[in-house]
Protein backbone atom coordinates (compact mmCIF):
# COMPACT_ATOMS: atom_id res chain seq x y z
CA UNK A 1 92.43 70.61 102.19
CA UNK A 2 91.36 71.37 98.17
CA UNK A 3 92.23 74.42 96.59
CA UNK A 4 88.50 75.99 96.92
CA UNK A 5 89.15 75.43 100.97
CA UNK A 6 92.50 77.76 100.89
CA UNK A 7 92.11 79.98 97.84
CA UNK A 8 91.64 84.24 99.19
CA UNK A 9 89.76 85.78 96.83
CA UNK A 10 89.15 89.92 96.81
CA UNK A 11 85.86 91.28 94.71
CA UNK A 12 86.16 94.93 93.61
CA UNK A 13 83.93 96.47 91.70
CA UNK A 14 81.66 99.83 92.65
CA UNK A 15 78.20 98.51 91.94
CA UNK A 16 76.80 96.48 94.87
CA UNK A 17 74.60 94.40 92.50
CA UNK A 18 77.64 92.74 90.76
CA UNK A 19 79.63 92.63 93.74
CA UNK A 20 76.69 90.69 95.14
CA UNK A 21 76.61 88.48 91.97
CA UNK A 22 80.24 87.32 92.60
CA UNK A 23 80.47 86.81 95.46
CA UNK A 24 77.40 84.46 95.53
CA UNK A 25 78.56 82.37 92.91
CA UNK A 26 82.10 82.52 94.51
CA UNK A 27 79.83 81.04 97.61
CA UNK A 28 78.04 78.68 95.33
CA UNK A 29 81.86 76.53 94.55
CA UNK A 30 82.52 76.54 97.84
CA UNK A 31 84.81 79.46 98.02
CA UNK A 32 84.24 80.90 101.31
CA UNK A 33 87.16 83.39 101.77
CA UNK A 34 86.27 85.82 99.74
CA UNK A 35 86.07 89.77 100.74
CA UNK A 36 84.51 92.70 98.54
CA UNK A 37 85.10 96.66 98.41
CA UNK A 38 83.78 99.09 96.42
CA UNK A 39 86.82 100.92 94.51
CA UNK A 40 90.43 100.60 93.93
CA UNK A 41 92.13 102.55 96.75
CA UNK A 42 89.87 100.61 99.22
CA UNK A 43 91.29 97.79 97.55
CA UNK A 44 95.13 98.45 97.80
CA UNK A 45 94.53 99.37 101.92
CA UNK A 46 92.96 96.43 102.18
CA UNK A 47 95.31 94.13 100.42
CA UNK A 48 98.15 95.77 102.12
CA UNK A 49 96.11 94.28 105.53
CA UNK A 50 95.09 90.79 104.11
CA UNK A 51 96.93 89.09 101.39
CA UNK A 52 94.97 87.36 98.81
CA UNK A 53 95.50 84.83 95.90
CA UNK A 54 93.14 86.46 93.58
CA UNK A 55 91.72 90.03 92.76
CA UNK A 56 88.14 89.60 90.50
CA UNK A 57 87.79 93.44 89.29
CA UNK A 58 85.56 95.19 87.18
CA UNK A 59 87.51 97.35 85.15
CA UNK A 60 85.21 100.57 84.85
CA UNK A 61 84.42 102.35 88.10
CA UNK A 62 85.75 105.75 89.60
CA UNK A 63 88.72 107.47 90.55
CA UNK A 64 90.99 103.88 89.91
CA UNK A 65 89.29 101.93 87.13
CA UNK A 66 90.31 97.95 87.05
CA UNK A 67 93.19 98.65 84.77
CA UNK A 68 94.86 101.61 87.42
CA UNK A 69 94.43 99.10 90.57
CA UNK A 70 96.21 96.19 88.58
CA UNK A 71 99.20 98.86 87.87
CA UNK A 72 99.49 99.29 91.48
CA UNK A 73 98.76 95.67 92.47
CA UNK A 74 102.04 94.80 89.93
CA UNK A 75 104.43 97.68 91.54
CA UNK A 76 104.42 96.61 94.86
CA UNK A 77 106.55 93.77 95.72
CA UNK A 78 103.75 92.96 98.25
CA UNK A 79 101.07 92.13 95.77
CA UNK A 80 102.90 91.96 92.54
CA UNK A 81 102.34 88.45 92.15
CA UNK A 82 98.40 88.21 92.90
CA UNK A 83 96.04 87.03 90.35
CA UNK A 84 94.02 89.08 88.32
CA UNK A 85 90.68 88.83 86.58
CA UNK A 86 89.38 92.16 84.72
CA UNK A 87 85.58 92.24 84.51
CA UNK A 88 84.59 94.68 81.82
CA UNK A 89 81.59 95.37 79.87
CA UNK A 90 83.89 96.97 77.19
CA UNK A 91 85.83 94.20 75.93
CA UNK A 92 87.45 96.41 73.50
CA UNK A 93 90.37 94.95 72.20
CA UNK A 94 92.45 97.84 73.54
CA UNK A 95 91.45 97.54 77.37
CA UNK A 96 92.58 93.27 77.19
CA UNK A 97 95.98 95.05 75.27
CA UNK A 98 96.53 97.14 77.90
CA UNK A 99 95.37 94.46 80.58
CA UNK A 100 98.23 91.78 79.34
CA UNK A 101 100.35 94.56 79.44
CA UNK A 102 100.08 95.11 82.86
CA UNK A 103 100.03 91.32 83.81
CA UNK A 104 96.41 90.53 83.57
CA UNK A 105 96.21 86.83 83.95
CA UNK A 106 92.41 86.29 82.75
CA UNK A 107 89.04 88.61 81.94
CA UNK A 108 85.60 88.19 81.76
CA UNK A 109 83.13 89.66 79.78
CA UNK A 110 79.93 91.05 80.99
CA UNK A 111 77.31 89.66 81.34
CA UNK A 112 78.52 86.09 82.39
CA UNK A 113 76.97 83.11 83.73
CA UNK A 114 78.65 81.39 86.84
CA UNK A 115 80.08 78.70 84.82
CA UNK A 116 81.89 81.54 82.66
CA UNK A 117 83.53 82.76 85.96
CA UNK A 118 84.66 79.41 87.24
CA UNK A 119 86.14 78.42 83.81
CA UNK A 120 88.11 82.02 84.19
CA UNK A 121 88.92 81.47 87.69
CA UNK A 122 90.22 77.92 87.22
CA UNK A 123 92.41 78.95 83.85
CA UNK A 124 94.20 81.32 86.62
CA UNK A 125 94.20 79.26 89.85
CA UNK A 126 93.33 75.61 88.99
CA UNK A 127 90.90 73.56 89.23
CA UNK A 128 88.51 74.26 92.09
């Protein structure tokens, strides 16, 4: 079974249109298990539920931006050791500071073509 069969993968990000985005290319490699939600808490309750290998945020949306939910994801022993991808717009060298920080393993600047996100994806996971 390749990597691409068994890899979990978790989209959150608050606008429908990118979530879309994702997870179609995710589709496109041949990553099928792949689940989406629409902010951070939703995000933590759901992770708590169904473990996954990787967490593709976008780092600007409300209440819990990107940068919040990978805090929580690295405090709980549960989750702690997830992969991370920050999605920002604002690649300000400040937010990827803060990001490897926190244990960010790999971010993507917006916009991005699917080969951008696969090259990001595989630099945290392997090769799919």
């Amino acid at each position: 079974m390749s990597l691409r069969d068994q890899l979990r993968i978790l989209v959150v990000d608050d606008m429908s249109t990118s979530r879309g985005l994702i997870t179609q290319a995710l589709d496109a490699f041949g990553i099928r298990n792949v689940g989406s939600v629409a902010d951070g808490r939703t995000a933590l309750s759901t992770l708590e539920r169904t473990p996954v290998h990787l967490v593709i945020s976008d780092y600007n949306m409300p209440e819990m931006d990107g940068l919040h939910l990978l805090h929580a994801l690295r405090q709980n022993p549960k989750t702690k050791g997830v992969g991370f991808i920050l999605i920002t717009g604002r690649a300000d060298r400040e937010i990827i500071e803060k990001g490897k920080q926190l244990g960010m393993n790999n971010f993507l600047k917006k916009p991005f073509d699917p080969a951008q996100l696969k090259a990001c994806i595989e630099a945290v996971v392997g090769r799919l």
